[in-house]
Protein backbone atom coordinates (compact mmCIF):
# COMPACT_ATOMS: atom_id res chain seq x y z
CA UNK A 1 86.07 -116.86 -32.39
CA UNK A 2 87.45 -113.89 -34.13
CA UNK A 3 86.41 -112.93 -37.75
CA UNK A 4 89.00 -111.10 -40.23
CA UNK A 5 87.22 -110.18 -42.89
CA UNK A 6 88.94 -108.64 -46.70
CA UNK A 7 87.89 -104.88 -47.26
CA UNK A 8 89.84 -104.54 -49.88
CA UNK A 9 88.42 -106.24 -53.45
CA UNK A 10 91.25 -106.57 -55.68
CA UNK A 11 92.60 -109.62 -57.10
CA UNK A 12 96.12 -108.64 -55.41
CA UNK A 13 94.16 -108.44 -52.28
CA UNK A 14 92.46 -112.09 -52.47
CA UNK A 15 95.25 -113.69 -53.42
CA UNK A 16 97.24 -112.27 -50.18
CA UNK A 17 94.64 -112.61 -48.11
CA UNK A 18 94.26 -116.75 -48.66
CA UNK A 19 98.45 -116.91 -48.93
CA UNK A 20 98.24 -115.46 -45.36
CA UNK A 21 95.73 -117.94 -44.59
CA UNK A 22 97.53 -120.92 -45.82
CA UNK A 23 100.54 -120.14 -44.16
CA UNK A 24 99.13 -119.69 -40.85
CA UNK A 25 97.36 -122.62 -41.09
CA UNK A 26 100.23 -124.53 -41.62
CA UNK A 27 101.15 -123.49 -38.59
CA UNK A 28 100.64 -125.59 -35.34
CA UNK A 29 101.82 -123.94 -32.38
CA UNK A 30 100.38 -123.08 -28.58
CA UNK A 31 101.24 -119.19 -29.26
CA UNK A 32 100.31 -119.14 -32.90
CA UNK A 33 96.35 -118.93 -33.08
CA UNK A 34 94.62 -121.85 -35.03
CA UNK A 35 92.88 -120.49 -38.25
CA UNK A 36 89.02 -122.56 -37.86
CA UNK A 37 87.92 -121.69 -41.47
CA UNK A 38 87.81 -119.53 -44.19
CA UNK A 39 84.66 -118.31 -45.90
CA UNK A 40 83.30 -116.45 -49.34
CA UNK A 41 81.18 -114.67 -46.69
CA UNK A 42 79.30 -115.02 -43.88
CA UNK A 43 76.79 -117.47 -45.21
CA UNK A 44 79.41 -119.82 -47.00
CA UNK A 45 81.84 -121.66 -45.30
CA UNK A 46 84.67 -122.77 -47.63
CA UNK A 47 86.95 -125.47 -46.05
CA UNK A 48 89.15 -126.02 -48.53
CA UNK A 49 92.37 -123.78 -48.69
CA UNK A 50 93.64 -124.31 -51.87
CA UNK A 51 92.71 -125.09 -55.65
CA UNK A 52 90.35 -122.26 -55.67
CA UNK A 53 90.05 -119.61 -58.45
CA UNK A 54 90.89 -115.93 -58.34
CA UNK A 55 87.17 -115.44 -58.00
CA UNK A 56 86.30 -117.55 -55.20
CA UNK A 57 89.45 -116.51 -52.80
CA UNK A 58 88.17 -116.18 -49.29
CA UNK A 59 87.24 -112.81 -47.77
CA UNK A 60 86.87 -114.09 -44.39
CA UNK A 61 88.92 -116.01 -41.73
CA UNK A 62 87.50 -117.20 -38.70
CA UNK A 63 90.34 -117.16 -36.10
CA UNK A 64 90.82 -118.01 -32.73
CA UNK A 65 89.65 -114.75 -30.22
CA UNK A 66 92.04 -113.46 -27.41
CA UNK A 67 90.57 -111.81 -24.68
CA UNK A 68 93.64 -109.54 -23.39
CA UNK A 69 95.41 -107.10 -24.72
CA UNK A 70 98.73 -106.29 -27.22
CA UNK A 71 101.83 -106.09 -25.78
CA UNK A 72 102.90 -102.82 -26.87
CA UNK A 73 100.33 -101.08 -25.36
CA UNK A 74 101.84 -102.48 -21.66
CA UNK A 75 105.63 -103.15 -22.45
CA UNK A 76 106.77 -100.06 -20.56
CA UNK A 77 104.93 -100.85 -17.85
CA UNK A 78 106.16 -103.82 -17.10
CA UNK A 79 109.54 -105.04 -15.83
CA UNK A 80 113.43 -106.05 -17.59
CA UNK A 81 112.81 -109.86 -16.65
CA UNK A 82 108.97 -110.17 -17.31
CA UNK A 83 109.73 -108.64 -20.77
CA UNK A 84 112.42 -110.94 -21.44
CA UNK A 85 110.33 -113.87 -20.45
CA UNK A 86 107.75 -112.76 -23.06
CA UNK A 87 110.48 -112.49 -25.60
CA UNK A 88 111.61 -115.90 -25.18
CA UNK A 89 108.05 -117.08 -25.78
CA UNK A 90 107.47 -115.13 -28.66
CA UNK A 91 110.59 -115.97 -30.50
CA UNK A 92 110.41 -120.10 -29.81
CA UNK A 93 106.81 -119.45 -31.65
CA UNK A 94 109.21 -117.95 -34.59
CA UNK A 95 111.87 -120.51 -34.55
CA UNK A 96 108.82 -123.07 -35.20
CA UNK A 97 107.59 -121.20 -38.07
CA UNK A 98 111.31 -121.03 -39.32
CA UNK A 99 111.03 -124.46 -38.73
CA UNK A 100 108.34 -124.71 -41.36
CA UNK A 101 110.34 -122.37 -43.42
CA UNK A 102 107.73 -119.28 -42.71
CA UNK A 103 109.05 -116.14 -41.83
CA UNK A 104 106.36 -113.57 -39.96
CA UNK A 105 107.83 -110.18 -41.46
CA UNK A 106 106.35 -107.66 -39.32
CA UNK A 107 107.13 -108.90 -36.03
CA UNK A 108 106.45 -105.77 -33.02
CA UNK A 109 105.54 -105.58 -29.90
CA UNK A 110 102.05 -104.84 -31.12
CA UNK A 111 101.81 -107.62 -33.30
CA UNK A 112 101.75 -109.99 -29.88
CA UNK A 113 98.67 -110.06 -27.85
CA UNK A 114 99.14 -111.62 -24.21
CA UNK A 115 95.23 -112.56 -23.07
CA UNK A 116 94.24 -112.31 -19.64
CA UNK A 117 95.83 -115.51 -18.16
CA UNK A 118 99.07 -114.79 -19.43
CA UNK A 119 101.30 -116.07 -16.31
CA UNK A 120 98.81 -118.91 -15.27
CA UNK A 121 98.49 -120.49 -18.69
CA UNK A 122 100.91 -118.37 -21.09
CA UNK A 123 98.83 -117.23 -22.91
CA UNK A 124 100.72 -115.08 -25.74
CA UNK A 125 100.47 -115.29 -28.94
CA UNK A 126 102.04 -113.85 -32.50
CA UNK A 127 99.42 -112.13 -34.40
CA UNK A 128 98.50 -110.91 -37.89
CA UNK A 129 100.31 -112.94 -40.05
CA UNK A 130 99.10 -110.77 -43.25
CA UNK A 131 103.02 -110.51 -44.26
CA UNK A 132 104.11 -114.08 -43.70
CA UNK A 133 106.70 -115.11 -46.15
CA UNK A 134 106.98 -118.75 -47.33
CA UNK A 135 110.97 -118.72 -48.11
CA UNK A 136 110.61 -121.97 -50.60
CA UNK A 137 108.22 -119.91 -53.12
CA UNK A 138 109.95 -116.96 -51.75
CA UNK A 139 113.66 -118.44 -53.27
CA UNK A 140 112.26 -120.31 -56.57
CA UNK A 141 110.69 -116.51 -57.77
CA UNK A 142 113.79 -114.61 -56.31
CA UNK A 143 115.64 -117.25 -59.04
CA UNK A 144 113.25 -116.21 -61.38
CA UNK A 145 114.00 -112.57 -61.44
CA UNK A 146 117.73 -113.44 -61.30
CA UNK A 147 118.98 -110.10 -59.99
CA UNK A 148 116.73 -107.75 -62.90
CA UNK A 149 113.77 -107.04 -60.55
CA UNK A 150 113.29 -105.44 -57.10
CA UNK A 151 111.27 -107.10 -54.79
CA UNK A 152 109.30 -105.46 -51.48
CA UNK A 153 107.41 -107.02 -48.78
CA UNK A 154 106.28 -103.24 -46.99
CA UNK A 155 105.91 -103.63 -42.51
CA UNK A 156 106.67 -101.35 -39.79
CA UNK A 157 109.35 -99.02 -40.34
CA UNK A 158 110.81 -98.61 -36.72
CA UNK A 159 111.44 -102.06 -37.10
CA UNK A 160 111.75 -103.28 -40.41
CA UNK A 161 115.25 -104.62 -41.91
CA UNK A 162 116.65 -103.11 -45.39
CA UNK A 163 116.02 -106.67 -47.37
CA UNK A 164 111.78 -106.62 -46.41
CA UNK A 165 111.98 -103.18 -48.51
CA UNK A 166 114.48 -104.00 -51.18
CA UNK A 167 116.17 -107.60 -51.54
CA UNK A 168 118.37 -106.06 -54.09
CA UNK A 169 121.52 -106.08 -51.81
CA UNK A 170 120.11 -109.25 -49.54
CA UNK A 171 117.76 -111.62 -49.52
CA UNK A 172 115.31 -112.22 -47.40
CA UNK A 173 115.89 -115.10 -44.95
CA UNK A 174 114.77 -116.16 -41.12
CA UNK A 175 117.41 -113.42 -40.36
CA UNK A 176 114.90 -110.97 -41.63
CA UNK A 177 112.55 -112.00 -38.46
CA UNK A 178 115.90 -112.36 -35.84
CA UNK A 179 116.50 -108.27 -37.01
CA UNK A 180 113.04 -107.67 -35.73
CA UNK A 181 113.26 -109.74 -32.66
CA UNK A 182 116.14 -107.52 -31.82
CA UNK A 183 113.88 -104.36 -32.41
CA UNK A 184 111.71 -105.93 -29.95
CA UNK A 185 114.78 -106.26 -27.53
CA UNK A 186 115.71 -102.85 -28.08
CA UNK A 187 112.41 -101.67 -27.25
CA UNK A 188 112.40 -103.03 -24.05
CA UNK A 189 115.38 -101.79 -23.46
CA UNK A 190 115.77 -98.27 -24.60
CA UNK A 191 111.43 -97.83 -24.35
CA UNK A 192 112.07 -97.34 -28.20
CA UNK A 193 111.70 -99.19 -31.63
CA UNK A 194 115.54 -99.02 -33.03
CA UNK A 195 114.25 -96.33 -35.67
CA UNK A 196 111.77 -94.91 -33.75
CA UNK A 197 113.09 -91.59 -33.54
CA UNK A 198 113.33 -91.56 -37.28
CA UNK A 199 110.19 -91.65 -37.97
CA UNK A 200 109.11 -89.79 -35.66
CA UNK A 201 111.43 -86.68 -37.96
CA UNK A 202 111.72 -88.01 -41.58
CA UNK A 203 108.91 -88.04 -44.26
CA UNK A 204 108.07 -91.88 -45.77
CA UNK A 205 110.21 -91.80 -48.47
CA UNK A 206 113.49 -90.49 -46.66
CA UNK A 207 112.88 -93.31 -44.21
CA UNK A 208 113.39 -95.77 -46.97
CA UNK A 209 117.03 -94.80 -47.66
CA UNK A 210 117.69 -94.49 -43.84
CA UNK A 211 116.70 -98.43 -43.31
CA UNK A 212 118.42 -99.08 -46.70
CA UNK A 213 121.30 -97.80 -45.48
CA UNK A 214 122.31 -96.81 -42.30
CA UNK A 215 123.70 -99.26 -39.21
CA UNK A 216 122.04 -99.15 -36.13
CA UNK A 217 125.21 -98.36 -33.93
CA UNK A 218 123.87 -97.24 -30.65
CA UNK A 219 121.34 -97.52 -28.23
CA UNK A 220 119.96 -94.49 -26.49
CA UNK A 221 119.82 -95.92 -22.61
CA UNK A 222 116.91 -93.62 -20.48
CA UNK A 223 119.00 -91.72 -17.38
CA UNK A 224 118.92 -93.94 -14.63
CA UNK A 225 117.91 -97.21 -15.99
CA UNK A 226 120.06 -100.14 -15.34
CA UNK A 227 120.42 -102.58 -18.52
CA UNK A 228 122.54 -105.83 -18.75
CA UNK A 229 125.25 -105.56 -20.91
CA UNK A 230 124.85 -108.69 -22.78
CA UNK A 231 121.07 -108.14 -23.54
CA UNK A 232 122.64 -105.08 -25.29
CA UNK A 233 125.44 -107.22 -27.29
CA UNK A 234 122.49 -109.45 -28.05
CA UNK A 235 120.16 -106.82 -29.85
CA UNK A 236 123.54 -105.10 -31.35
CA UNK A 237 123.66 -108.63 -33.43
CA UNK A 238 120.22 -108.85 -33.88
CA UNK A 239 120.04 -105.35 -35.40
CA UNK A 240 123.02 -105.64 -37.97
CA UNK A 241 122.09 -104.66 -41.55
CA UNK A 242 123.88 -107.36 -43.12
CA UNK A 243 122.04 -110.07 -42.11
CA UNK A 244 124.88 -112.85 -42.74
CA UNK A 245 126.27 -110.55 -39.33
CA UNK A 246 122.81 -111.26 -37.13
CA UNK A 247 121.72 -114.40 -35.76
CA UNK A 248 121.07 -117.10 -38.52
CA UNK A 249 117.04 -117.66 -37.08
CA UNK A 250 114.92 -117.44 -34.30
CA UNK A 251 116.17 -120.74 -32.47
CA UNK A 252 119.35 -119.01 -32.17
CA UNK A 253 118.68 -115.21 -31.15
CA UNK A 254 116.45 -117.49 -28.03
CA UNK A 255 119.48 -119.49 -27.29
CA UNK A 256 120.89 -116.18 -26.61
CA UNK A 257 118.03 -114.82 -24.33
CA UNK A 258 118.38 -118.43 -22.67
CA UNK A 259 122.06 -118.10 -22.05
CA UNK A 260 121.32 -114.53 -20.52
CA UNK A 261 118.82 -115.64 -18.42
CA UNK A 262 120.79 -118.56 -17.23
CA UNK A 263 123.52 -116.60 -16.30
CA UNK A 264 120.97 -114.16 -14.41
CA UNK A 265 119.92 -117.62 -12.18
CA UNK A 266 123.16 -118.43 -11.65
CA UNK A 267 124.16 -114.67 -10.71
CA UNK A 268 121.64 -114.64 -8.20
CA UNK A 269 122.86 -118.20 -6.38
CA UNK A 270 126.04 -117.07 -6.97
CA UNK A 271 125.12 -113.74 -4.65
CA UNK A 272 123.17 -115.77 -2.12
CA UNK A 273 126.14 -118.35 -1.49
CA UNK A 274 128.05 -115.21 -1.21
CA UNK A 275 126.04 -113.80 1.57
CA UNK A 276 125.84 -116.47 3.49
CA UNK A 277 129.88 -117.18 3.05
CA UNK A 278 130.47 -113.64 3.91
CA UNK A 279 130.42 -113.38 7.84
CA UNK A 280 132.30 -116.93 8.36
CA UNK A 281 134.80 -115.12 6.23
CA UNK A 282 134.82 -112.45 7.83
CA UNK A 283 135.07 -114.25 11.60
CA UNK A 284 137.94 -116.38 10.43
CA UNK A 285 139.26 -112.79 9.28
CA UNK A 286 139.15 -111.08 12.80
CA UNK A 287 140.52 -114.66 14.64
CA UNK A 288 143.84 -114.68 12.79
CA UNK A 289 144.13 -110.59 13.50
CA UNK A 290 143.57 -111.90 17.05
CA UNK A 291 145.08 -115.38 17.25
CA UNK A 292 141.68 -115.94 19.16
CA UNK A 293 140.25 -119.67 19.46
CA UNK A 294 136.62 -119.62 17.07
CA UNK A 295 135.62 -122.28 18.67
CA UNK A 296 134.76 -120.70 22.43
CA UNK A 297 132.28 -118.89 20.33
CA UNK A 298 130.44 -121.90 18.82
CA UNK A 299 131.18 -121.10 15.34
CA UNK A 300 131.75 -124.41 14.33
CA UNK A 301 129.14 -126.24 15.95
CA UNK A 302 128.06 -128.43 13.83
CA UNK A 303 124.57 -127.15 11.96
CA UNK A 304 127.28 -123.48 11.23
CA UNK A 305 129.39 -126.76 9.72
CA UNK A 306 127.17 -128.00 8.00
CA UNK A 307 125.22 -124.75 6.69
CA UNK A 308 129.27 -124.23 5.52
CA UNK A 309 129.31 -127.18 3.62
CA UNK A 310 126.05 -127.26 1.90
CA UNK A 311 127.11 -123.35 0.71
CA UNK A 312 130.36 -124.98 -0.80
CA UNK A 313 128.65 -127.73 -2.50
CA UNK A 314 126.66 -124.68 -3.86
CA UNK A 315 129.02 -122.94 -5.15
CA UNK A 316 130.33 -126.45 -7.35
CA UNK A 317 127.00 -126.60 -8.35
CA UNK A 318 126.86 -123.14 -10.05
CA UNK A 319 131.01 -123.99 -11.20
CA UNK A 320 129.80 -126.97 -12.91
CA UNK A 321 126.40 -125.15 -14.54
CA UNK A 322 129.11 -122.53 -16.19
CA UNK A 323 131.77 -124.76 -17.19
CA UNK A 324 129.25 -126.75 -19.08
CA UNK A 325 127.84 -122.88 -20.42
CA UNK A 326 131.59 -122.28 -21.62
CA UNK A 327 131.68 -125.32 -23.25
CA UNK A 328 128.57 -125.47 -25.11
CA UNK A 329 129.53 -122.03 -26.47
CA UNK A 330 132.75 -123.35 -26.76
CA UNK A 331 130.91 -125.64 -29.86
CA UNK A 332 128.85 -123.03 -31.55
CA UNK A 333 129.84 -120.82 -34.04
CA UNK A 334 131.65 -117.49 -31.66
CA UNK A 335 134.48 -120.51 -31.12
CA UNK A 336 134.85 -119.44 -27.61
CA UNK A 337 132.74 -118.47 -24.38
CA UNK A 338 131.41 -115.09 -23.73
CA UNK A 339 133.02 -112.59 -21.38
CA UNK A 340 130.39 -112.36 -19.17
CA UNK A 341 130.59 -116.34 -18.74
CA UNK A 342 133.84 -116.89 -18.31
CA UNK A 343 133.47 -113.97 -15.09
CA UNK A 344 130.64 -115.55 -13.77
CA UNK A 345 132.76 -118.61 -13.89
CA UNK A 346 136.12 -116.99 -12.18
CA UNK A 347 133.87 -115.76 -9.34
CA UNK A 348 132.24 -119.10 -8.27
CA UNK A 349 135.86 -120.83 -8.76
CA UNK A 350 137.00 -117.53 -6.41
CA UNK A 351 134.24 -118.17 -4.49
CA UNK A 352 134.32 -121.89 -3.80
CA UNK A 353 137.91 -121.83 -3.01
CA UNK A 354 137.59 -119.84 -0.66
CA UNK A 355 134.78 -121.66 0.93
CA UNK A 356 136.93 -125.08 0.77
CA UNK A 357 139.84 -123.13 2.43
CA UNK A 358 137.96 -122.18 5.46
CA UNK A 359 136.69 -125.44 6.11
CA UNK A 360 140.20 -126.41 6.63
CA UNK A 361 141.62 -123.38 8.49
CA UNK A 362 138.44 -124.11 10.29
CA UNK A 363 139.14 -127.66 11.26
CA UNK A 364 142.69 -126.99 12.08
CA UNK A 365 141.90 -124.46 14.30
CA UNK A 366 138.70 -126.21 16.05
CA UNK A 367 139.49 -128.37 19.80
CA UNK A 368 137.16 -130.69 18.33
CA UNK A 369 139.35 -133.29 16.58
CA UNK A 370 136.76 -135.91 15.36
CA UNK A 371 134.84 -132.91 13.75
CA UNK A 372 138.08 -131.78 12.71
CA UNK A 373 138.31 -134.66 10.81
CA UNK A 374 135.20 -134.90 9.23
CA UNK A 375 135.54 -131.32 7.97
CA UNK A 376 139.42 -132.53 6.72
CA UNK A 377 137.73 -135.25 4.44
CA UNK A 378 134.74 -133.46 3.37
CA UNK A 379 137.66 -130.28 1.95
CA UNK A 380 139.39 -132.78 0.56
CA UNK A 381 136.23 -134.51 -1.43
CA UNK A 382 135.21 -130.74 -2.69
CA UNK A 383 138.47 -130.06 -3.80
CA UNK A 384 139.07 -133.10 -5.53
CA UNK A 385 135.91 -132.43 -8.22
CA UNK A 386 137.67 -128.76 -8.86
CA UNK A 387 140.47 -129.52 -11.01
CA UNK A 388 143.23 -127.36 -11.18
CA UNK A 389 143.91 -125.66 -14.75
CA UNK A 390 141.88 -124.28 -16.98
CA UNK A 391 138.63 -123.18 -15.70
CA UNK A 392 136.65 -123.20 -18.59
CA UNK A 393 137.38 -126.96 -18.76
CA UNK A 394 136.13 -130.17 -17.06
């Protein structure tokens, strides 16, 4: 168990110090650690987590312990997918604290701590919770004030979003987390918080009008280093000041790593089906430069056949996985799929065509007429699930 105990004595202090503690422990989640109890002190255990006076607010939380270490003290060692992976994690343990209408506020990579059997049990977890932000109380005092009062919840500047320092111009929301989710994102793939380099030059108090203010409009790639365009369309939404612009909450900024990551998978079947279409293609190629027979050089005996047709039925497979991509997209709110989808998609279509097509230039061509055959009706199955038309739909 892990103690976190209140230094500070003020009333302000208590009072934050047992919100923090309520709100985590409404939280129930495999990457959110369990608060066990709070105490007066050391000697007093004190179960109960509300009704208690100003006086008798706890000064000590006994936590769950993690033997490992934070992630920001590794995240440039590691590599693009592992990262990702850990992002995914990290922000489905947001979206269930959105869920229960808790924001984190001062989400970083050094915030998560991955312990020491991370890849055999995933063990990561979002940590220090001291500027969680229950958005019911949060909205009923935000009424209160009604526009006369400025309201600031302090965090990390590299990574903090213009409404968590003034909620003047917009209020805080689960978008507040999604903008530092996509700080996160941009760390891993620039090897920098978004205003890093900021405060690295400007004094405290310029740094408040530069988050206040400015966009975040570019990325600074490292020479050399190969990054996916659409992780870097999906921190350029995360990131946008306005937070009506970024992804509504958590549940959908992960949608967006999953869709990335799908499309990854399917990239790399997409590559391997390729391969192992490429030297039939390129046999059938040199034959009809040649008007030479294939078949004297057993390239259609029939495991090459059927190694042919399992790659085809491959490449329907991965058609089918992105035309039901494009049309789930299709439903949300962008009204339409993304570019990189509907490319992946034109490729496999490309791709199995081509594949179906040699199976018949193959059979027509082969001496062996019952194989022939057989290769004929198996074409003609394939090419009867690929509709003509629109390839984005079914």
């Amino acid at each position: 168990m892990a103690l976190k105990e209140l230094h500070l004595n003020s009333a302000s202090a208590r009072t934050s110090f047992h919100e923090e503690a309520m709100l985590q422990a409404r939280l129930s989640h495999p990457n959110i650690p369990p608060i066990f109890s709070l105490s007066l002190d050391e000697k007093s255990p004190l179960l109960n987590l509300t009704g208690q006076s100003e006086e008798n607010m706890p000064q000590i939380m006994v936590e769950r312990l993690i033997d490992g270490e934070n992630w920001g003290s590794v995240i440039d060692d590691r590599d693009l997918e592992k990262n990702i992976e850990t992002l995914i994690t990290v922000s489905r343990a947001v979206a269930y604290a959105h869920k229960e209408n808790v924001i984190h506020g001062d989400l970083k990579p050094e915030n998560i701590m991955l312990g020491k059997d991370e890849d055999r049990y995933n063990e990561i977890y979002v940590v220090d919770w001291g500027l969680a932000l229950g958005l019911e109380k949060y909205k009923k005092d935000r009424a209160k004030r009604n526009g006369k009062q400025d309201y600031s919840r302090g965090g990390t500047y590299a990574y903090m979003p213009p409404e968590l320092l003034s909620d003047m111009d917009f209020q805080i929301s689960k978008a507040s987390d999604v903008f530092m989710l996509g700080g996160i994102l941009c760390r891993i793939l620039t090897g920098k918080a978004p205003r890093q380099d900021e405060c690295n030059f400007y004094k405290p108090s310029d740094m408040m009008s530069i988050i206040l203010q400015n966009e975040i409009s570019e990325f600074v790639i490292p020479h050399g280093k190969k990054v996916p365009e659409e992780l870097i369309a999906i921190a350029h939404k995360a990131l946008q000041r306005d937070p009506a612009k970024r992804y509504p909450d958590a549940e959908a900024f992960v949608q967006a790593l999953e869709r990335y990551r799908n499309h990854l998978e399917l990239r790399k079947r997409l590559d391997r089906a390729e391969g192992i279409q490429k030297p039939y293609m390129s046999e059938l190629s040199n034959s009809k430069d040649s008007n030479r027979d294939l078949s004297a050089d057993h390239v259609y005996s029939a495991s090459k056949i059927l190694e042919l047709i399992e790659n085809t039925n491959e490449f329907r497979l991965i058609r089918e996985s992105l035309e039901e991509m494009n049309s789930d997209e299709a439903k949300k709110e962008e009204g339409s799929p993304s570019q990189n989808n509907t490319d992946l998609l034109n490729r496999a279509i490309r791709s199995e065509t081509i594949s179906r097509t040699f199976l018949v230039e193959s059979a027509l061509r082969s001496k062996d007429y019952t194989l022939a055959s057989a290769q004929l009706k198996i074409a003609d199955a394939l090419e009867s699930s690929n509709p003509q038309g629109d390839p984005g739909k079914k």
